[in-house]
C-alpha atoms as a PDB file:
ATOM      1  CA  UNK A   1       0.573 -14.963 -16.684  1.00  0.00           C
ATOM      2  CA  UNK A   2       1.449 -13.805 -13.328  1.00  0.00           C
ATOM      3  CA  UNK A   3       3.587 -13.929 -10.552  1.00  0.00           C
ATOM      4  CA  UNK A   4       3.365 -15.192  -6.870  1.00  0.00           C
ATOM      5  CA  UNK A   5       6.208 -14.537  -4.400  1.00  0.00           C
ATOM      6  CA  UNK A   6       7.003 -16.388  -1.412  1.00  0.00           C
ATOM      7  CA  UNK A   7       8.931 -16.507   1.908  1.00  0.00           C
ATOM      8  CA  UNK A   8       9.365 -19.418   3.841  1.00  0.00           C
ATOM      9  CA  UNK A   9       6.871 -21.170   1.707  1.00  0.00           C
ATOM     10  CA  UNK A  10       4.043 -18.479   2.053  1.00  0.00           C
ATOM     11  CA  UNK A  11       2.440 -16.674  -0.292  1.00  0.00           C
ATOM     12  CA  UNK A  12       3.365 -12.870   0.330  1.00  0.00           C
ATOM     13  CA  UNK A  13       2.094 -11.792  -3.218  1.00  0.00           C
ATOM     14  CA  UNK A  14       1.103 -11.497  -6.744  1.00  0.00           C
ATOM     15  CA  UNK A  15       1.928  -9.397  -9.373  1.00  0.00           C
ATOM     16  CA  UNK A  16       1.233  -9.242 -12.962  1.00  0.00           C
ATOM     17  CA  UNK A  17       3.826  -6.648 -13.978  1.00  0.00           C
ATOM     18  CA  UNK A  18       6.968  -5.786 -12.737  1.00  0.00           C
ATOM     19  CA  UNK A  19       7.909  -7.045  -9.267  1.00  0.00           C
ATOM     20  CA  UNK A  20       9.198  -4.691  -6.790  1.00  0.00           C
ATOM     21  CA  UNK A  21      12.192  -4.967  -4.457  1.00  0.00           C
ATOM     22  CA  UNK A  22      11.196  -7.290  -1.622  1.00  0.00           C
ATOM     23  CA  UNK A  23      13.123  -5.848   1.779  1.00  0.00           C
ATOM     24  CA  UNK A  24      13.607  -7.088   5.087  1.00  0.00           C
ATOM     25  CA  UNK A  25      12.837  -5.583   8.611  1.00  0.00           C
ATOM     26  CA  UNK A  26      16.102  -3.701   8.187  1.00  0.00           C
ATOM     27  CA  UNK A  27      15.584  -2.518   4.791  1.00  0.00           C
ATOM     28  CA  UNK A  28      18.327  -4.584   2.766  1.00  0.00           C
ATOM     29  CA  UNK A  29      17.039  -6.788  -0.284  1.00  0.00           C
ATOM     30  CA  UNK A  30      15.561 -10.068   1.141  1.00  0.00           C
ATOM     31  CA  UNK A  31      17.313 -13.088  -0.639  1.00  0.00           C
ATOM     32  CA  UNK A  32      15.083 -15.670   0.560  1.00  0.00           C
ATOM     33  CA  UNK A  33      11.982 -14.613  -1.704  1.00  0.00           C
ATOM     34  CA  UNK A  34      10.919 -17.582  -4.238  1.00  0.00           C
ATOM     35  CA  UNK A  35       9.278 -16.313  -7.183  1.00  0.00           C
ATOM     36  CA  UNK A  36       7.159 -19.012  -8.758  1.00  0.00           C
ATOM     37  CA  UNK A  37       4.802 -18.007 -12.749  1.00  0.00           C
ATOM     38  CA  UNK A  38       1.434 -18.355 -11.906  1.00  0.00           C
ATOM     39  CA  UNK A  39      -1.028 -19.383 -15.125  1.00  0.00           C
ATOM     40  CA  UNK A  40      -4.819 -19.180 -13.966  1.00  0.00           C
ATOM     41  CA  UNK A  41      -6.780 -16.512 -11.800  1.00  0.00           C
ATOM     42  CA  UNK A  42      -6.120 -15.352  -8.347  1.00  0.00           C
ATOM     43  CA  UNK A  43      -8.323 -16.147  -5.816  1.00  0.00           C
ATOM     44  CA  UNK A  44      -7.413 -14.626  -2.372  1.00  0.00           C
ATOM     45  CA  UNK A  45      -9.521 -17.569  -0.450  1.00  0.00           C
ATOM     46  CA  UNK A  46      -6.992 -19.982  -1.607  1.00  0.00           C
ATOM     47  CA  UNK A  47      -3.807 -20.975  -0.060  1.00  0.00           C
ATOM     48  CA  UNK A  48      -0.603 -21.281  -2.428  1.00  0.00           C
ATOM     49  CA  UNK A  49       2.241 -23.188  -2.788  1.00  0.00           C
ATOM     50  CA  UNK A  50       4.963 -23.649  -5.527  1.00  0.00           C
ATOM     51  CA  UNK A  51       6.720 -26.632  -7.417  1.00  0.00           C
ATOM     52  CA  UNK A  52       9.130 -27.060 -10.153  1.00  0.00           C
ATOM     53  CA  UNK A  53       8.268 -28.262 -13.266  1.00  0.00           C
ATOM     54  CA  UNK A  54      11.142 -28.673 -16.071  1.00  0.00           C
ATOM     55  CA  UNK A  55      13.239 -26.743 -14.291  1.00  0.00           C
ATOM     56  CA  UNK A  56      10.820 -23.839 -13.800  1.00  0.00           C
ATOM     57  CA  UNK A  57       8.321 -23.002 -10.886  1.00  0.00           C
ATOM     58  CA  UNK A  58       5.282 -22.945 -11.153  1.00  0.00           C
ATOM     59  CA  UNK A  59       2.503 -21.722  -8.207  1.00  0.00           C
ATOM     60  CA  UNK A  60      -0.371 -24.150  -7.664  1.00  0.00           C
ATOM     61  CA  UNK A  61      -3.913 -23.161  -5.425  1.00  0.00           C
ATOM     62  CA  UNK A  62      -4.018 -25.397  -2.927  1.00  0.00           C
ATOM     63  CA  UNK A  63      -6.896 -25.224   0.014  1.00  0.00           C
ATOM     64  CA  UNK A  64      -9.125 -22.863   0.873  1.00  0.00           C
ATOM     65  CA  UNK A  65      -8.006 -20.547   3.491  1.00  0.00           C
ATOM     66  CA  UNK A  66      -9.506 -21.724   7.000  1.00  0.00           C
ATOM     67  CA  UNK A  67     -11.188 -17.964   8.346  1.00  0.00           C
ATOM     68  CA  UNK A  68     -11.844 -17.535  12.376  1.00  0.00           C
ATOM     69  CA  UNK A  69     -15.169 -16.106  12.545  1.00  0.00           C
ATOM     70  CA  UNK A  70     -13.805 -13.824  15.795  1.00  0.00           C
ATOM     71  CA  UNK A  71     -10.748 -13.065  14.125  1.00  0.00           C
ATOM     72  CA  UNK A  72     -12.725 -11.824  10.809  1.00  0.00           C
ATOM     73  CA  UNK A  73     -15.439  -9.950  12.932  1.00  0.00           C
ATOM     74  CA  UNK A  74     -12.340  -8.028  14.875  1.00  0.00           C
ATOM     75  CA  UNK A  75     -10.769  -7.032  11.484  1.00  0.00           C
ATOM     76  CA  UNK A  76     -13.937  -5.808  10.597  1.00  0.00           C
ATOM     77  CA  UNK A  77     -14.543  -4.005  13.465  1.00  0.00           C
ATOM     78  CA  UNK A  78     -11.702  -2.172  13.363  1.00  0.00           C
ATOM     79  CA  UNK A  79     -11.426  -0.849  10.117  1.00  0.00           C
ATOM     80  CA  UNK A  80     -15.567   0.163  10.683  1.00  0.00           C
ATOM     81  CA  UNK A  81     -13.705   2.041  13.570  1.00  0.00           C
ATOM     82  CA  UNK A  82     -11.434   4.438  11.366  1.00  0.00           C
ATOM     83  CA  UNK A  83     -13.584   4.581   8.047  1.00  0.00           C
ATOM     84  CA  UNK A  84     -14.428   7.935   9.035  1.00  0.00           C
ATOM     85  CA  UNK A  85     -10.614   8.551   8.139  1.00  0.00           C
ATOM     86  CA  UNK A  86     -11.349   8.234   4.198  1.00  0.00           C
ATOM     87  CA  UNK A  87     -14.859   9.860   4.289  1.00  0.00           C
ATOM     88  CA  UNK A  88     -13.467  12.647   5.533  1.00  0.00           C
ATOM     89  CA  UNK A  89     -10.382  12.891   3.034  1.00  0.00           C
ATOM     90  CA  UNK A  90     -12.546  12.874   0.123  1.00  0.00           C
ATOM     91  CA  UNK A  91     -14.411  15.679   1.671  1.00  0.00           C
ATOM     92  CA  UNK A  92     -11.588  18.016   3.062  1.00  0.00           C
ATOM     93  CA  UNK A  93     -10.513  21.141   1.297  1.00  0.00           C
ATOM     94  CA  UNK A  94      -6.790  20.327   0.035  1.00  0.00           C
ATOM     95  CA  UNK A  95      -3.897  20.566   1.944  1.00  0.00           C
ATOM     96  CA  UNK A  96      -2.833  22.762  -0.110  1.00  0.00           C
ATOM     97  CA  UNK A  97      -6.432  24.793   0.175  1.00  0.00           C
ATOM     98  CA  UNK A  98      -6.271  24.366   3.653  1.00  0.00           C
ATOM     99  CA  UNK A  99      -2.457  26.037   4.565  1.00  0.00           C
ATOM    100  CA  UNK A 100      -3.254  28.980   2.136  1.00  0.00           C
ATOM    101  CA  UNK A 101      -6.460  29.880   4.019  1.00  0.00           C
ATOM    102  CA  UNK A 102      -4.245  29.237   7.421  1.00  0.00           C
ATOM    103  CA  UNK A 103      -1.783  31.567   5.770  1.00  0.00           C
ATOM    104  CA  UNK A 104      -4.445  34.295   5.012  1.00  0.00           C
ATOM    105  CA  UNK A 105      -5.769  34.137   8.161  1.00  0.00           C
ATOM    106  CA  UNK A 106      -2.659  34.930   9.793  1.00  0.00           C
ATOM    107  CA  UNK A 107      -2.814  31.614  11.919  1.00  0.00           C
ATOM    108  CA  UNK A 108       0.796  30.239  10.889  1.00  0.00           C
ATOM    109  CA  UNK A 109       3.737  30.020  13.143  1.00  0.00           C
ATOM    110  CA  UNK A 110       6.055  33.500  11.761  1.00  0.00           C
ATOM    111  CA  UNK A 111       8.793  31.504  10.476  1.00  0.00           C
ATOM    112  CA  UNK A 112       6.300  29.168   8.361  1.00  0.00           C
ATOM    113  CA  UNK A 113       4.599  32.223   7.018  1.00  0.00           C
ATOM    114  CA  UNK A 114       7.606  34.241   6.095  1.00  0.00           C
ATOM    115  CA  UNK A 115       9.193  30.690   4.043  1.00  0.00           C
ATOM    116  CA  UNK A 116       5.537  30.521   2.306  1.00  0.00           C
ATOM    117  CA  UNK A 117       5.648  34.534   1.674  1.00  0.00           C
ATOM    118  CA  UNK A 118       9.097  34.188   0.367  1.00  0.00           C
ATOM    119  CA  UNK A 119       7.614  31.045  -2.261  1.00  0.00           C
ATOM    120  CA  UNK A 120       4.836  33.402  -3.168  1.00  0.00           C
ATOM    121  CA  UNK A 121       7.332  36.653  -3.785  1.00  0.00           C
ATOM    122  CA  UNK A 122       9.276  34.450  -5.786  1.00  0.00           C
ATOM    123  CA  UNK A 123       6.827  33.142  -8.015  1.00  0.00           C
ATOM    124  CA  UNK A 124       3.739  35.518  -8.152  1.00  0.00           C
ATOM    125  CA  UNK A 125      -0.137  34.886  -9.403  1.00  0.00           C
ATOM    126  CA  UNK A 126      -0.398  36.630 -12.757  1.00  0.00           C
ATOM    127  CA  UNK A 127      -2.642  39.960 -12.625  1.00  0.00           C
END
């Protein structure tokens, strides 16, 4: 069994472990969240509402959700736009890789490259 939260009567998520802390624009714990069990599989192309049942609530699928063709083309178009951003991660040397080579090559700012000398004095690479 799961879990669907809502605010202002709309679905803003399901979870089927723990729920997290559920903050406002300022950061403080929003108070307004309804939290309502959920029995049967989640189907993102359904909307979702909640009633109470014997004292408990309980979320029920309601209609499917009405999709704008222009909307749903923009969306797509813009994450085609930056999907180069996760090829490339996958691809890229480490961070980590990357600022030692920087390092080695001498192409740090001086007070970067003294604090990541002083890390490597500390704890040296085995001979």
């Amino acid at each position: 069994m799961g879990k669907m939260a809502f605010l202002n009567n709309k679905l803003i998520g399901f979870f089927l472990g723990d729920l997290p802390d559920f903050l406002d624009a300022e950061g403080e714990i929003e108070t307004e969240v309804v939290i309502a069990n959920y029995e049967d599989t989640f189907d993102p192309l359904y909307e979702y509402s909640y009633e109470e049942i014997d004292g408990e609530l309980y979320a029920k699928q309601g209609d499917l959700v009405v999709v704008d063709p222009v909307e749903e083309e923009r969306m797509y178009n813009e994450a085609l736009a930056v999907k180069y951003r996760e090829e490339r991660k996958v691809e890229y040397p480490s961070i980590g890789d990357q600022l030692d080579a920087l390092f080695h090559a001498g192409s740090l700012p001086d007070d970067l490259a003294t604090e990541i000398q002083a890390v490597k004095d500390k704890y040296p690479k085995p001979e």
